[in-house]
Structures are given as structure tokens and as C-alpha cells.
Protein backbone atom coordinates (compact mmCIF):
# COMPACT_ATOMS: atom_id res chain seq x y z
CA UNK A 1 89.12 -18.88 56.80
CA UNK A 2 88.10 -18.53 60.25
CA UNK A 3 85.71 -20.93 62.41
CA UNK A 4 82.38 -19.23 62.06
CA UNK A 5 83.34 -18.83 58.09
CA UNK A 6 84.31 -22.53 58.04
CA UNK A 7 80.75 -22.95 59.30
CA UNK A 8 79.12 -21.08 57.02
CA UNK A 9 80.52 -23.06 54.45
CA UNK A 10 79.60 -26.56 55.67
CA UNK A 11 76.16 -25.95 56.70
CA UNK A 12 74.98 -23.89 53.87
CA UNK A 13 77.14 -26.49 51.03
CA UNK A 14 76.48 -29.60 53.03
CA UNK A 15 74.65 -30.01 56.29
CA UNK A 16 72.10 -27.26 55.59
CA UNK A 17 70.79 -29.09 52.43
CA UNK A 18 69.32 -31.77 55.46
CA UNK A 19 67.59 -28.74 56.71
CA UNK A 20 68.56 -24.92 55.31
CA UNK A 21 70.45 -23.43 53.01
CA UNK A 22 71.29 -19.28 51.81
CA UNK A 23 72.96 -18.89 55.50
CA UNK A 24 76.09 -17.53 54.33
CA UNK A 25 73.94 -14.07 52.97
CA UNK A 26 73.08 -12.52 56.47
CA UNK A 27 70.37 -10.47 56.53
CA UNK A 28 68.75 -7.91 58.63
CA UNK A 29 66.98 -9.05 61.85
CA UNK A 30 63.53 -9.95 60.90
CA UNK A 31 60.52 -8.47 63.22
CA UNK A 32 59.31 -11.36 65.92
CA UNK A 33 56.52 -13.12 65.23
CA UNK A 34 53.49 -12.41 66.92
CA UNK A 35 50.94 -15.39 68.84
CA UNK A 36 49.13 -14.71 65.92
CA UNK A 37 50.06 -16.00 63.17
CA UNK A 38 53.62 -16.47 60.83
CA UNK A 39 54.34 -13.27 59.16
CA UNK A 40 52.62 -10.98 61.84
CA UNK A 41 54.83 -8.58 63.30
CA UNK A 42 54.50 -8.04 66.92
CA UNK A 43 55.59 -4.96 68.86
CA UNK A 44 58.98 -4.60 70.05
CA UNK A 45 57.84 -4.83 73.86
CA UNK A 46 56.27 -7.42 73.47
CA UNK A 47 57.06 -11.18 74.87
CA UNK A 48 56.12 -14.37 73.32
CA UNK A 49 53.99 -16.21 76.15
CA UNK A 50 54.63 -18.70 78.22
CA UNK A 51 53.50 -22.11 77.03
CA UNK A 52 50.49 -23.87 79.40
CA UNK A 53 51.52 -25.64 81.95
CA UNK A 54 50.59 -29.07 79.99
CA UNK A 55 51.89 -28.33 76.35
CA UNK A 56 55.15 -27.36 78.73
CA UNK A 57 55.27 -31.09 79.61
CA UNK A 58 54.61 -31.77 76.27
CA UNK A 59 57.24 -29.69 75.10
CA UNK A 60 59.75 -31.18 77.65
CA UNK A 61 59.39 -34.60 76.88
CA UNK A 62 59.68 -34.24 73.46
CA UNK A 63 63.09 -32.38 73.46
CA UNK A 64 64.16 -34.87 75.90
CA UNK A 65 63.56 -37.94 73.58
CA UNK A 66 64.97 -35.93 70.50
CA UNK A 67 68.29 -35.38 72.53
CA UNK A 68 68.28 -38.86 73.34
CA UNK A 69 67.89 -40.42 70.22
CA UNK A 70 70.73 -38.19 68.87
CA UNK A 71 73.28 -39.81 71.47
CA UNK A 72 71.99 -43.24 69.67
CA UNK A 73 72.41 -42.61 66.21
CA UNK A 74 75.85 -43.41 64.39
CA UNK A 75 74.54 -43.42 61.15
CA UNK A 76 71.53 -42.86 58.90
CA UNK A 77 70.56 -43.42 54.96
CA UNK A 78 67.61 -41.61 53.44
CA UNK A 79 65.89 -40.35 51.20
CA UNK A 80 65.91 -36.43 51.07
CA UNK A 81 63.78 -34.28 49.15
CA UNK A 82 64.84 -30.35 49.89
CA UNK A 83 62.73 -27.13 48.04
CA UNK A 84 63.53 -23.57 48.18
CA UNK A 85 60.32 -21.46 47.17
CA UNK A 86 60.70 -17.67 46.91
CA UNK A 87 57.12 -16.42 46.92
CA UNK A 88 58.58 -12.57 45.59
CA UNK A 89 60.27 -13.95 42.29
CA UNK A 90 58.18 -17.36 41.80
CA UNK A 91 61.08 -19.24 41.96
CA UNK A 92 60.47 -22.47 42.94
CA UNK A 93 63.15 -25.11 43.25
CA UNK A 94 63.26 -28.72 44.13
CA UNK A 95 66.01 -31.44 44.80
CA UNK A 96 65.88 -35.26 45.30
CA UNK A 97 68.29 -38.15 46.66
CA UNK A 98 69.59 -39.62 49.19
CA UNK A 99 71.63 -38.88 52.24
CA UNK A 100 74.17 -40.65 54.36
CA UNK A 101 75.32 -39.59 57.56
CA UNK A 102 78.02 -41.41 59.66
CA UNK A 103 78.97 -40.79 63.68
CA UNK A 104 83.11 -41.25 63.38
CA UNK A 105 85.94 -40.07 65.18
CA UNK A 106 87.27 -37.53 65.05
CA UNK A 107 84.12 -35.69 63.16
CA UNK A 108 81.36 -37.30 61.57
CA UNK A 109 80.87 -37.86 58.00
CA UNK A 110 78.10 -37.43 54.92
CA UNK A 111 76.86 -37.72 51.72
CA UNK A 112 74.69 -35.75 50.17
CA UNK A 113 73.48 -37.22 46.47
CA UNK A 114 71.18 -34.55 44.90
CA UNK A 115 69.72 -37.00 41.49
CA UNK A 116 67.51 -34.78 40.28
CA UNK A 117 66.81 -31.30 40.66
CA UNK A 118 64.11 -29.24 39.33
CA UNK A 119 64.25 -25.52 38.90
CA UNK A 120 60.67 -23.54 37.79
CA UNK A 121 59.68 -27.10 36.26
CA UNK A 122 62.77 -27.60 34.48
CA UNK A 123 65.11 -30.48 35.37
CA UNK A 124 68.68 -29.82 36.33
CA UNK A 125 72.20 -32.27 36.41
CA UNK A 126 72.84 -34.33 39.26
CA UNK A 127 74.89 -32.52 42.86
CA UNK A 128 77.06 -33.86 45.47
CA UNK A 129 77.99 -32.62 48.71
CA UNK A 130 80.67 -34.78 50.55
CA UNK A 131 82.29 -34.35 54.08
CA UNK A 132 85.12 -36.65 54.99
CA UNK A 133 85.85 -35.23 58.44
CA UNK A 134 88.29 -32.68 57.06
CA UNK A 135 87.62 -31.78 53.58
CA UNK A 136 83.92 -30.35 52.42
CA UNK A 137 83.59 -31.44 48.41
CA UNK A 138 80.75 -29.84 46.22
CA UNK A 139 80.38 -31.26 42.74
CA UNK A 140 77.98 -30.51 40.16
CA UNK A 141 77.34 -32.18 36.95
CA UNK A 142 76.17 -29.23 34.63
CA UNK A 143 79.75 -27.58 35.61
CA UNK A 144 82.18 -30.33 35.04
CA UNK A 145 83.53 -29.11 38.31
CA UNK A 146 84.38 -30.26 41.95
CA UNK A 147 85.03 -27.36 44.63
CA UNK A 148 87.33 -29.01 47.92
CA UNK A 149 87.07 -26.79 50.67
CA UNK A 150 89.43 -27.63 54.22
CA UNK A 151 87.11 -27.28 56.78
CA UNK A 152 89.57 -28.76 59.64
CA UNK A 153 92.83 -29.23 60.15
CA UNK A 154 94.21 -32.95 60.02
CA UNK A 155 92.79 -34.55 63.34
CA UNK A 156 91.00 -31.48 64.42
CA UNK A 157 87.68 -32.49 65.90
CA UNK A 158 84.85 -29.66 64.83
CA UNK A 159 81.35 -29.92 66.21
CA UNK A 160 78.29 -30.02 64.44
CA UNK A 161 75.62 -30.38 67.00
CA UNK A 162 76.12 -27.33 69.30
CA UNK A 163 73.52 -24.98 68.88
CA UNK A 164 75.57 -22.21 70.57
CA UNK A 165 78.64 -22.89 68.24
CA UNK A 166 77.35 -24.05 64.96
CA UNK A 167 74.93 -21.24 62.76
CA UNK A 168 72.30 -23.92 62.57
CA UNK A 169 70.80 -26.47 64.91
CA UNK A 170 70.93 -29.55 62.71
CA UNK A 171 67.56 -31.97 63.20
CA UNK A 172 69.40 -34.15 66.09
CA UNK A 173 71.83 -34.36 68.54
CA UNK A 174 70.62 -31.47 70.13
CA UNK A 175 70.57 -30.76 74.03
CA UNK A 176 67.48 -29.88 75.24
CA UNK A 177 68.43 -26.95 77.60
CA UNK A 178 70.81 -25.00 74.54
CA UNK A 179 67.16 -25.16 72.48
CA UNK A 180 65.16 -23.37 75.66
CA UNK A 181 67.28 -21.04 75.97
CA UNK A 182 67.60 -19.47 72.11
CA UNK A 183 63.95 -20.33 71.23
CA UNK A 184 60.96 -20.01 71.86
CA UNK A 185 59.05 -23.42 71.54
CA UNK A 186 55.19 -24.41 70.98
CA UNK A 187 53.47 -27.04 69.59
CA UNK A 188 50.95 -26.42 67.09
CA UNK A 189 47.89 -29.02 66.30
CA UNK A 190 48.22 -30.91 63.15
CA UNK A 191 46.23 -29.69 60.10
CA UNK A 192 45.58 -31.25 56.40
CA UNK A 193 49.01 -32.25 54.86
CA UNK A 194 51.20 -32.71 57.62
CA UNK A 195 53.48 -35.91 58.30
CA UNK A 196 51.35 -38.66 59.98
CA UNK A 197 52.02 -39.15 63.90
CA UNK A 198 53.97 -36.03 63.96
CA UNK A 199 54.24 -33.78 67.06
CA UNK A 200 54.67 -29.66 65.20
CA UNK A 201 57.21 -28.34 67.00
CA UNK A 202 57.46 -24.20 66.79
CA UNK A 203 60.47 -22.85 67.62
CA UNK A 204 61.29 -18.82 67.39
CA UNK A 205 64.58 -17.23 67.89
CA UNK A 206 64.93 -15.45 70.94
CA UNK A 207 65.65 -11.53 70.30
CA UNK A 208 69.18 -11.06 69.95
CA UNK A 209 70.36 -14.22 68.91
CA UNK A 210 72.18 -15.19 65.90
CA UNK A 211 69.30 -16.92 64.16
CA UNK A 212 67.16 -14.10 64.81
CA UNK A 213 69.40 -12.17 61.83
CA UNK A 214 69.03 -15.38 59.71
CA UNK A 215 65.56 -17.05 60.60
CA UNK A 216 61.91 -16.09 61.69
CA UNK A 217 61.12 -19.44 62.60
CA UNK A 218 61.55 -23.09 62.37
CA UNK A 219 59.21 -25.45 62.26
CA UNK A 220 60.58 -29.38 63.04
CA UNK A 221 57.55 -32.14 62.60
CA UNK A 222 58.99 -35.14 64.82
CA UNK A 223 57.81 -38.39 64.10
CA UNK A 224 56.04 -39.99 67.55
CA UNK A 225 57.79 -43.59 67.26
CA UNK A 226 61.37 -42.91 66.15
CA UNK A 227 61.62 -39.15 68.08
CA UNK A 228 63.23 -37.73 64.94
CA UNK A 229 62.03 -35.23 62.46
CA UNK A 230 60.73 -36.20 59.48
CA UNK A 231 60.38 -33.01 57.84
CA UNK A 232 62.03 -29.31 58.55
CA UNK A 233 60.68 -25.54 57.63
CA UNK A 234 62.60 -22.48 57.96
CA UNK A 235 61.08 -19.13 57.05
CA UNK A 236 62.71 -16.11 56.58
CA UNK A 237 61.93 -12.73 54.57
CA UNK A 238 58.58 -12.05 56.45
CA UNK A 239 57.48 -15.44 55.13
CA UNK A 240 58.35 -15.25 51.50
CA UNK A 241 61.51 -17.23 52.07
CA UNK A 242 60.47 -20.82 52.39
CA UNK A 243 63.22 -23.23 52.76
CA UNK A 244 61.76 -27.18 53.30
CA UNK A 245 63.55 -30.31 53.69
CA UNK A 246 62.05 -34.17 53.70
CA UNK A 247 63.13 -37.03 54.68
CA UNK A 248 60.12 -39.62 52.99
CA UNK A 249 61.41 -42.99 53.76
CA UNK A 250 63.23 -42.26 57.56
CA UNK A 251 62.28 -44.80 59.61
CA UNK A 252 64.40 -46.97 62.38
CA UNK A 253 65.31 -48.85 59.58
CA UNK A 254 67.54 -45.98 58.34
CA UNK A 255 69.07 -46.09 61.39
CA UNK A 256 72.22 -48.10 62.35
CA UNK A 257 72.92 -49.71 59.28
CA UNK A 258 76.66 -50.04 59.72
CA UNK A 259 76.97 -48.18 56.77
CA UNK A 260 80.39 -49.20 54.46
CA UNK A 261 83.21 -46.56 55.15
CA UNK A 262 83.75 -46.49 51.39
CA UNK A 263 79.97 -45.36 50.90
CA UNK A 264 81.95 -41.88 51.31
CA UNK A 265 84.35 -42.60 48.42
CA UNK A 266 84.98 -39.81 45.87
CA UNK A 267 82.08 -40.97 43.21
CA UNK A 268 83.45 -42.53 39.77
CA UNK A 269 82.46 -39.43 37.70
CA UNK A 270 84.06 -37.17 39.97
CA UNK A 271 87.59 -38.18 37.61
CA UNK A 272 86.93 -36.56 34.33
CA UNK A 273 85.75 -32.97 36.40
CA UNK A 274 87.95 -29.85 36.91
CA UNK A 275 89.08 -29.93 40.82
CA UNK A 276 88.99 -26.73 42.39
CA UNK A 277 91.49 -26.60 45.78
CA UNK A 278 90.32 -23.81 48.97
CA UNK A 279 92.39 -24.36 51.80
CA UNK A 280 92.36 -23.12 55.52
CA UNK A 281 93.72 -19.62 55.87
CA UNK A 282 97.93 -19.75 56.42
CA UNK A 283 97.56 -23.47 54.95
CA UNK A 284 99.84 -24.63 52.64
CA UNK A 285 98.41 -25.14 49.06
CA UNK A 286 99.67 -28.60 47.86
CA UNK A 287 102.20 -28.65 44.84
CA UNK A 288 100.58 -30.54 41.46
């Protein structure tokens, strides 16, 4: 498997359920989004405008503090509620749990605990999604079944943050300059519903870009006090895609809790499931 199919796997398995998911099916470049409104295409020709001079400030010292409190984090533990809603076919689906994320050398490390999921009202078996720095594991309950997937070699150090490398720009650690130049970002006032003390924080691919073929927009709410974002929207599908992820209970007290290295064990039930073994391409596959 290649780098930008390694990728795909992590951040749509693992990563993506902080913030997106369904980005390993491509799909055709969506029409840009018009001043107007979400969902209202605008002619080819035409350019998103320039922010005001003072939302521009606004704008700038926002990204700034979000790319600095990325190079302070190593490590956060949350809660983490993520819903997919497809607005064509009703579905509606909803997970719960918790998240841990570690900063360690040489790539970072998470857990993703999915407790309870609900799909059209119904309620599902619990998920995991576990990255040890080399290996991606997905397990799921319902299927007696855990998938490992090599994402790097032994000692190979993969990013995650870069926005230019990576198919999604994860909800930190990212530079403020790589955002200007593949979005287009506004700020949008605060209506009934929204996260308290939030700054709305609009940002549309640029034409041509890569996220262009996979997203019309995301929207990142950024809490004031802790300069991270509480809660992520990505749109796709002229709208009817609507991908959401939560993070209720971040605070700075979900931040820097020297969390335990064996907080990333292989869970207890994991034992008595069926192991399922994808290694890197030309890799050799390990003898029983």
C-alpha cells in the first residue's frame, strides 16, 4: 500500500472519527459555495471575497493561537461524540466514547473507544480504533473481529498534521499559512445551538485542491479560552452529507495528563476475536 493509501486508511479508520470519516470513496468535485449560503452553487468565475479588513485580524489571530496550542499539546482524553446524517436515505447514525491521543516519538499515538453507537435509533456493539505508531487496529464487537493494518514501517516517522501531505487537516497542530493557502476562511456570527464562547470558523477548499473532490466545507467552532475546537462539521454531497464530531467535556483539563503508555494496550476482549493481518505492500507476512 502506498503513502496516500496508507492515509486513507488511518484517517478514515482512526483519526477521521475525531473529525471525518467516508474519505477513502472519492467523489466528484463538488460546485463552490457561493457568499450566500451552504449548498448554493456559485458560478465557475466567480471568487470567494476577500474577508474585511477586521474579521482578517480576526481570522489571523485565531489561526495563530490554534497553531500554537498544537505545538503544546502531548496528549489529550475526551469525550467524543461523532454522527453521520445522510439527509437522501434518512440515515442517521451516532457514536459515543472517549478518545486518547498521545504526542510520542517517533509518531503519535490514539485510542479511539466507540461505547455505544446508534444507527436509525437502534443501538449497536461497542468499536475500537487503535494506533500504536506503526500498526492501525479496528475492532468491532458485533463481528468478533480485529482488522491490523501496517501503516509504517518499524521506526518510520509518518506525519499527521500536514495539511499538504495528510487527506485531512486534523483539529490541531496545524500551521497557519498551509490553512490560507488551501482555504478559504470566514467567521460566521454565532446563532441558537452553537458551542458557548466559540469563534465559527468557515473554511472552503480552494478550487483545485484535494479537499475540493472530498469536501464543500468545514466548519471548526474553537473554543475562546483553550484555542481548540470543540466541535467539527464537514459537508459534502451539496449539503446532504453531514459528517459532525464533539468533543463535550474538552477542556485544559484534558490536556497534559501524562497519560499511562499502557492506556494504548490491546483491550482485554480483544483475545477471544478473530485477528485479521494487512501488511505494507512487499512486507513480509509473519509466520503463525
Amino acid at each position: 500500500m502506498n503513502l496516500w493509501g496508507r492515509w486513507r486508511v488511518i484517517v478514515a479508520c482512526g483519526l477521521g472519527s475525531l473529525s471525518a470519516c467516508s474519505l477513502a470513496s472519492a467523489q466528484p468535485p463538488p460546485p463552490p459555495v457561493a457568499p450566500g449560503g451552504p449548498g448554493t452553487p456559485a458560478a465557475p468565475s466567480e471568487a470567494a471575497p476577500a474577508p474585511a479588513t477586521g474579521e482578517a485580524e480576526r481570522i489571523d489571530a485565531i489561526l495563530t493561537q490554534l497553531e500554537r496550542r498544537g505545538d503544546d499539546i502531548k496528549d489529550i482524553r475526551c469525550q467524543v461524540q461523532f454522527r453521520e446524517l445522510d439527509k437522501l436515505s434518512g440515515s442517521d447514525r451516532l457514536k459515543e466514547g472517549e478518545i486518547l491521543f498521545a504526542v510520542v516519538q517517533p509518531n503519535p499515538k490514539f485510542l479511539i473507544r466507540f461505547d455505544r453507537t446508534t444507527i436509525d435509533g437502534i443501538v449497536g456493539k461497542r468499536e475500537w480504533y487503535l494506533f500504536d505508531g506503526q500498526w492501525l487496529f479496528e475492532a468491532n464487537e458485533r463481528t468478533q473481529r480485529v482488522t491490523k493494518r501496517e501503516i509504517a514501517e518499524p521506526d518510520e516517522k509518518v506525519d499527521l498534521f500536514d495539511i499538504e501531505t495528510a487527506p485531512f487537516p486534523l483539529p490541531f497542530g496545524q500551521k497557519k499559512d498551509k490553512i490560507l493557502r488551501h482555504f478559504e476562511v470566514s467567521l460566521t456570527e454565532p446563532k441558537e445551538g452553537d458551542p458557548a464562547d466559540t469563534d465559527h470558523v468557515v473554511c472552503i477548499p480552494k478550487p483545485g485542491s484535494r479537499l475540493e473532490r472530498n469536501y464543500e466545507k468545514l466548519e471548526f467552532f474553537i473554543r475562546r479560552e483553550l484555542h481548540l475546537p470543540v466541535k467539527v462539521v464537514m459537508t459534502k454531497s451539496k449539503g446532504y452529507e453531514v459528517t459532525t464530531a464533539s468533543f463535550p467535556d474538552l477542556s485544559a483539563a484534558s490536556l497534559n495528563r501524562d497519560v499511562a503508555k499502557d492506556a494504548f494496550a490491546e483491550p482485554q476482549d480483544w483475545k477471544k476475536y478473530e485477528q485479521v493481518i494487512e501488511r505494507l505492500e512487499g512486507a513480509e507476512t509473519p509466520q503463525p
